[in-house]
C-alpha atoms as a PDB file:
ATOM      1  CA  UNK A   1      -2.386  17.166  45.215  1.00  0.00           C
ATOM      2  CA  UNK A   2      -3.449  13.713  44.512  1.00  0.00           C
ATOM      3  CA  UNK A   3      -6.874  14.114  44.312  1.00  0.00           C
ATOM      4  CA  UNK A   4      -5.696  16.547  40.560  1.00  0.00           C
ATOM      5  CA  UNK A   5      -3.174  14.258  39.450  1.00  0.00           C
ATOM      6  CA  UNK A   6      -6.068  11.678  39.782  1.00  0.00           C
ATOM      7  CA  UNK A   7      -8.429  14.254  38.162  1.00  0.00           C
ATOM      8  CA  UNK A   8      -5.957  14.761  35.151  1.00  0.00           C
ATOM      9  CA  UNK A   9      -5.415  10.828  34.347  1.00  0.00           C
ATOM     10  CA  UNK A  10      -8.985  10.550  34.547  1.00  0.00           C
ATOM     11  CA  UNK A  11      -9.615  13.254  31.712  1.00  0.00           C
ATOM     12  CA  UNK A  12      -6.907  11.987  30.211  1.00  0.00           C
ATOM     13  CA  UNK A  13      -8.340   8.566  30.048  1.00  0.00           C
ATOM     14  CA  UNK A  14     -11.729   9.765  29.344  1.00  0.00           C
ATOM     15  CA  UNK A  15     -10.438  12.282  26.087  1.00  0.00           C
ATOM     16  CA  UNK A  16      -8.667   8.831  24.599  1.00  0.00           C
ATOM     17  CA  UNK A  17     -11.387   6.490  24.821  1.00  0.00           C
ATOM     18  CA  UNK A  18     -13.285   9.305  22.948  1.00  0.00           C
ATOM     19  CA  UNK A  19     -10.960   9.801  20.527  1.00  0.00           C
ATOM     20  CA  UNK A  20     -10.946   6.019  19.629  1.00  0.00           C
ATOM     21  CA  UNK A  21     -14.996   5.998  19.771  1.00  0.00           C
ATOM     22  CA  UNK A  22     -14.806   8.546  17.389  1.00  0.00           C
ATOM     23  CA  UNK A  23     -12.042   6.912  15.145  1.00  0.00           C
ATOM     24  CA  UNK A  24     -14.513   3.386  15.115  1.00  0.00           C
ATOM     25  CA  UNK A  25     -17.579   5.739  14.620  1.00  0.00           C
ATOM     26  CA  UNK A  26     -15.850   7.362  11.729  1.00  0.00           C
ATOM     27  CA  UNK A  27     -13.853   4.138  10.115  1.00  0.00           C
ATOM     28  CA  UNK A  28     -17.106   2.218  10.353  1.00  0.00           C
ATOM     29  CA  UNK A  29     -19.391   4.882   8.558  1.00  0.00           C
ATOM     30  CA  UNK A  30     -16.780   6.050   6.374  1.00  0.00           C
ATOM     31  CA  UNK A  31     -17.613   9.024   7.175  1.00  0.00           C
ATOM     32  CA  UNK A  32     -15.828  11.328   4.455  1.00  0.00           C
ATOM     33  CA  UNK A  33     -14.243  14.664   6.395  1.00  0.00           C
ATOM     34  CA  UNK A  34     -12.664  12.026   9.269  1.00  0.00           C
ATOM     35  CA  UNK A  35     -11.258   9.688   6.625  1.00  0.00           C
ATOM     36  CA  UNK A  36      -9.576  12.726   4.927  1.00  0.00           C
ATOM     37  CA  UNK A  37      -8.743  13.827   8.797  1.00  0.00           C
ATOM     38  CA  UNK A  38      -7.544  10.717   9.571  1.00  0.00           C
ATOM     39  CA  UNK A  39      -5.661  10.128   6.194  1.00  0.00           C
ATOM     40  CA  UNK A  40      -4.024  13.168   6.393  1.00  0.00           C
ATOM     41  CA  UNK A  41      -3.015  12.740  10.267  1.00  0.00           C
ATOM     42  CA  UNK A  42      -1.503   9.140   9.098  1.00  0.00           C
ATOM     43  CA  UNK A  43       0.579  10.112   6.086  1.00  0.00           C
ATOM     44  CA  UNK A  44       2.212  13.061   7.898  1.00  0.00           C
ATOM     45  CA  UNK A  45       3.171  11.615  11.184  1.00  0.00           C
ATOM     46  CA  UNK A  46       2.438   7.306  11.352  1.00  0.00           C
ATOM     47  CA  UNK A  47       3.446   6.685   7.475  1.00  0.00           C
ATOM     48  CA  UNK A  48       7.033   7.671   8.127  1.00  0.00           C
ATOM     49  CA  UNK A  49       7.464   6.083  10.903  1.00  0.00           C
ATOM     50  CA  UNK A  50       5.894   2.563  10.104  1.00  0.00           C
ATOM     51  CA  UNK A  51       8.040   2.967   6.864  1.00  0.00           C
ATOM     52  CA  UNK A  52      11.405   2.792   8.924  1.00  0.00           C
ATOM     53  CA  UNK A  53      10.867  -1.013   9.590  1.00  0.00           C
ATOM     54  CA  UNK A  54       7.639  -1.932   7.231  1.00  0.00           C
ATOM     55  CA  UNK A  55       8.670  -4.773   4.881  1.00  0.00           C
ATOM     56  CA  UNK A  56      11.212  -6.361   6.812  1.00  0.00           C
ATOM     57  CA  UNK A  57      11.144  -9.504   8.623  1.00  0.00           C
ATOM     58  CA  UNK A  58       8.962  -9.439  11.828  1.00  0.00           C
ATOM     59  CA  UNK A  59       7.202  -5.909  11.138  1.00  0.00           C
ATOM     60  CA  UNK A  60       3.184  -5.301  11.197  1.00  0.00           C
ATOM     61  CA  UNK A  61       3.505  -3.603   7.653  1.00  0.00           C
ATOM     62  CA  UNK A  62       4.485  -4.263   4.136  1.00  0.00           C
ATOM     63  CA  UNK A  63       5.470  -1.597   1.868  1.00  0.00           C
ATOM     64  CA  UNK A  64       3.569  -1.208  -1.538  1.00  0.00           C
ATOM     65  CA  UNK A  65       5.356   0.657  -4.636  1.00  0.00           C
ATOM     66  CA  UNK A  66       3.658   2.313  -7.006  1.00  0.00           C
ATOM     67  CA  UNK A  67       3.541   4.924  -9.810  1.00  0.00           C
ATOM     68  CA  UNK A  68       1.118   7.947  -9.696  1.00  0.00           C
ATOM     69  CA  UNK A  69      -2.017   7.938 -11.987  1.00  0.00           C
ATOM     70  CA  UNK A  70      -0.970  11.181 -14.098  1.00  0.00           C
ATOM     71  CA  UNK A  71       2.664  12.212 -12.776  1.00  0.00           C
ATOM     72  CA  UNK A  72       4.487   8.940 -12.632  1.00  0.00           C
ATOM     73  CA  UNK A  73       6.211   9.793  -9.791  1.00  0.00           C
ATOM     74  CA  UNK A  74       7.546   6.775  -7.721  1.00  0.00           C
ATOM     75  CA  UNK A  75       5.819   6.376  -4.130  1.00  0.00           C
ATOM     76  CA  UNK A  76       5.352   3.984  -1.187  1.00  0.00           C
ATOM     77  CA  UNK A  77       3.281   3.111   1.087  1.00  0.00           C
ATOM     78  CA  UNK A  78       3.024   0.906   3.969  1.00  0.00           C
ATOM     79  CA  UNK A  79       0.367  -1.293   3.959  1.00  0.00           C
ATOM     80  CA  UNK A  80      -1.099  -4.492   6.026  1.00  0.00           C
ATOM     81  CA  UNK A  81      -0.179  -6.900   3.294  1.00  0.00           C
ATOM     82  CA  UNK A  82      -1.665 -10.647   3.919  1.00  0.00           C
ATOM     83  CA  UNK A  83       0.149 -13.371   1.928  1.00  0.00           C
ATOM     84  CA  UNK A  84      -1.589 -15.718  -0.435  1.00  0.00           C
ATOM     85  CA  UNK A  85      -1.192 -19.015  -2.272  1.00  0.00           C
ATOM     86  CA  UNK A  86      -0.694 -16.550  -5.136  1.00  0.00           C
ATOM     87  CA  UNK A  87      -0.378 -13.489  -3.823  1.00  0.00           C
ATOM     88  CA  UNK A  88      -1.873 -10.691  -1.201  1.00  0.00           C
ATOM     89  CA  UNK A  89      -4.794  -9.500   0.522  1.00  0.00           C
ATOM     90  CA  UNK A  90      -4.632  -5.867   1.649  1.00  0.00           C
ATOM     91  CA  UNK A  91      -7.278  -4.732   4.256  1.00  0.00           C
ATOM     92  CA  UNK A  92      -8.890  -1.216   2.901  1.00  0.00           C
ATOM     93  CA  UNK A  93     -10.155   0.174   6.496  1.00  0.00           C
ATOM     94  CA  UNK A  94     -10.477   3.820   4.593  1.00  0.00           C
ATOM     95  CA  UNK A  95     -12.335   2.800   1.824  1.00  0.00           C
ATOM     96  CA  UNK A  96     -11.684   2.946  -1.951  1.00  0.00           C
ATOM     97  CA  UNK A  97     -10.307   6.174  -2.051  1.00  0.00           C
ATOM     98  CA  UNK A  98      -6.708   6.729  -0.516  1.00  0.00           C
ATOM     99  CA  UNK A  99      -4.560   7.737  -3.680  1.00  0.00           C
ATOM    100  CA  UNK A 100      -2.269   4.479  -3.337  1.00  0.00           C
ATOM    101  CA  UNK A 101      -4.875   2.153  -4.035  1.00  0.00           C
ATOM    102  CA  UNK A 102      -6.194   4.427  -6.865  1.00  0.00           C
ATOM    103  CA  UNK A 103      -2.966   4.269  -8.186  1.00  0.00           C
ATOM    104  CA  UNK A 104      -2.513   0.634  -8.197  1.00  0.00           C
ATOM    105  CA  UNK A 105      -5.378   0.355  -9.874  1.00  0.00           C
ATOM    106  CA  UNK A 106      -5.097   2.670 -12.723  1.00  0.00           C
ATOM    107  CA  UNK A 107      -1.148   1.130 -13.496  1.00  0.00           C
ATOM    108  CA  UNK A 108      -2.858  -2.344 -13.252  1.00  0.00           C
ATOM    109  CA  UNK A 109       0.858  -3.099 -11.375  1.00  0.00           C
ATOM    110  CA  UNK A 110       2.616  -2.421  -8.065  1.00  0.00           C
ATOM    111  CA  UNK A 111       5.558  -4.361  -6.409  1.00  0.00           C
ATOM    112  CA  UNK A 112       4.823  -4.968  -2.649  1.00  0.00           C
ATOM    113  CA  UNK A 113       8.065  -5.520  -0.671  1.00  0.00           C
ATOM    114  CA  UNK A 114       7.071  -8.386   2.237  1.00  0.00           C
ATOM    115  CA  UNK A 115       8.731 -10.047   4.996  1.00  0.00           C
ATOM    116  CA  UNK A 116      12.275  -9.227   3.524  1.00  0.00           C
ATOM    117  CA  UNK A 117      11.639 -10.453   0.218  1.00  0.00           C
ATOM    118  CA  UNK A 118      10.243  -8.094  -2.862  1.00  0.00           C
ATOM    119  CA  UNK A 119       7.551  -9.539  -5.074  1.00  0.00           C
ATOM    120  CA  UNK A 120       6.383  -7.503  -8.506  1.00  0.00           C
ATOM    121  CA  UNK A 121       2.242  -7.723  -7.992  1.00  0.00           C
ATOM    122  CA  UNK A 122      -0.389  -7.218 -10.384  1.00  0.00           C
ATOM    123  CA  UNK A 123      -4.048  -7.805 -11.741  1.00  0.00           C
ATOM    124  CA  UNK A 124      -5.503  -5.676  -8.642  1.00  0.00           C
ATOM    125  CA  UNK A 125      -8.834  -6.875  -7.840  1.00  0.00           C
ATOM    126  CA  UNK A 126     -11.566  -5.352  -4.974  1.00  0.00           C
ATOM    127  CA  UNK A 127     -12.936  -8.147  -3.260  1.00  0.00           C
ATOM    128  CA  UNK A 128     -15.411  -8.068  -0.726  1.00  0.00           C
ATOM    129  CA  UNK A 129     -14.490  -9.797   2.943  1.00  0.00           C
ATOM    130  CA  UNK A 130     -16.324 -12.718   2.872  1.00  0.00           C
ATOM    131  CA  UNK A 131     -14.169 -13.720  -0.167  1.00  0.00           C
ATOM    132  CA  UNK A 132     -10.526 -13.232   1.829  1.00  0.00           C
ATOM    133  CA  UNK A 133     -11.082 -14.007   5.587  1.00  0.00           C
ATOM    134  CA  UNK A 134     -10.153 -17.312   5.534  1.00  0.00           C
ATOM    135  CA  UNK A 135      -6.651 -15.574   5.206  1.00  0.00           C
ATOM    136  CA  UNK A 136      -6.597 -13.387   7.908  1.00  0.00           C
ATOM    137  CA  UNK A 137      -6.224 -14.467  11.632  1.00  0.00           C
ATOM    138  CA  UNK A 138      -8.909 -14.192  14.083  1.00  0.00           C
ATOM    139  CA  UNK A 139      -8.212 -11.309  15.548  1.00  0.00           C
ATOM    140  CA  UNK A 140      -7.587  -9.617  12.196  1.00  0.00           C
ATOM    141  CA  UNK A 141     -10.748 -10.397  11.020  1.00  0.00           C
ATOM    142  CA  UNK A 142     -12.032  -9.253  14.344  1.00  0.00           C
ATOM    143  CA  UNK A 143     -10.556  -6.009  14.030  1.00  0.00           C
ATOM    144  CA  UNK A 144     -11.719  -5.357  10.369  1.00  0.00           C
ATOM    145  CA  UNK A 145     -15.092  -6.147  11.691  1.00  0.00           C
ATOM    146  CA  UNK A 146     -14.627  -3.552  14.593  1.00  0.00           C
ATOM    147  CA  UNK A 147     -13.506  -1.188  11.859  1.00  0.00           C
ATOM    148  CA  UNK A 148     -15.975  -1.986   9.358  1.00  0.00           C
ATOM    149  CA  UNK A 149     -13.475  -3.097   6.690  1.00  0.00           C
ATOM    150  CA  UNK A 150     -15.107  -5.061   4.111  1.00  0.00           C
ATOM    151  CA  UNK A 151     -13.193  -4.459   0.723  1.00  0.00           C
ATOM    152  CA  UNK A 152      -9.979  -5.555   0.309  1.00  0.00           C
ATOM    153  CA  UNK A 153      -7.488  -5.203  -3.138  1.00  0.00           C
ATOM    154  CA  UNK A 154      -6.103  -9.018  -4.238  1.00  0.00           C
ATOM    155  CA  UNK A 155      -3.252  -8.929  -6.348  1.00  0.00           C
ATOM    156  CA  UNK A 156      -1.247 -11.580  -8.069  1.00  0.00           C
ATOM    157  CA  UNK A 157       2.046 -12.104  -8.108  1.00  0.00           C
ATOM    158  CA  UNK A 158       3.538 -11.671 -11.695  1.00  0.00           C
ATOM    159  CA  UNK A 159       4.510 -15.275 -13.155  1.00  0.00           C
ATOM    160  CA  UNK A 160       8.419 -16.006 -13.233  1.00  0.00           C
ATOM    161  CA  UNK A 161       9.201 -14.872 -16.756  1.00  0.00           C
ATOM    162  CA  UNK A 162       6.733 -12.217 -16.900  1.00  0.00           C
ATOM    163  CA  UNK A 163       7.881  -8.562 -16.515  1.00  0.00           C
ATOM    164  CA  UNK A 164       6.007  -5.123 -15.215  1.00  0.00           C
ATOM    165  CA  UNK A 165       6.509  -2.093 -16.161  1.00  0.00           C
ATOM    166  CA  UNK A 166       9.141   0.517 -14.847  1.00  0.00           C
ATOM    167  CA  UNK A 167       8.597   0.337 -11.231  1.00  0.00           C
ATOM    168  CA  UNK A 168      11.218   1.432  -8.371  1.00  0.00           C
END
């Protein structure tokens, strides 16, 4: 009997570190149907529950607000927001394409809620890595090398006095 249950952790083992090979391989080459899968995989079942503590004090995430391209719509997303002298640094491990950072984009505006405190952003910019690692820690910076992030979206924060548009 012990010789399966040794048997099954082993597969077990074995099917995870494959699964994470694959999620490096495919992060790393961008590789277009595993972004989507992976994409799809995050907004359906890690989204909602990162959202339950994201932008609070203490939690891994930050929560990004922003309006949809052609409908409007309100949405959020949680994000691995990076504090500047003047405003963040978010870390684009899928790429250019994920609808949130299209949207920012196109609006020119988001407001990114951080740490407990809610700051109206704008003037999105993609910089490359080299230009924003001196504000990530080591092992951040390790990690976006391991996942072959190397754009990142800068935004400012909007000046006291100035105002964005409608956002929630």
């Amino acid at each position: 009997m012990w010789r399966w249950i040794g048997l099954g952790v082993g597969v077990l083992f074995l099917a995870i570190a494959v699964l994470w090979i694959l999620l490096v391989v495919s992060l790393r080459t961008k590789f277009s149907p595993a972004l989507k899968a992976i994409r799809r995989l995050n907004r359906v079942f890690w989204n909602p529950r990162a959202m339950r503590v994201a932008g609070q004090p203490g939690a891994y995430a930050s929560v990004i607000h922003h309006l949809g391209r052609t409908s409007g719509r309100p949405y959020q997303t949680p994000v691995g927001a990076v504090g500047t002298d003047d405003g963040f640094v978010i870390g684009l491990p899928y790429g250019t394409t994920p609808d949130w950072l299209r949207n920012v984009i196109a609006t020119g505006s988001a407001v990114i809620d951080d740490e407990g405190d809610t700051c109206h952003v704008e003037q999105p910019e993609l910089v490359p890595a080299v230009e924003v690692n001196h504000y990530f820690s080591r092992k951040d910076q390790w990690i976006h090398r391991l996942y072959g992030v190397d754009q990142f979206l800068y935004v400012r924060r909007v000046r006291t006095g100035a105002t964005v548009g409608d956002h929630p």
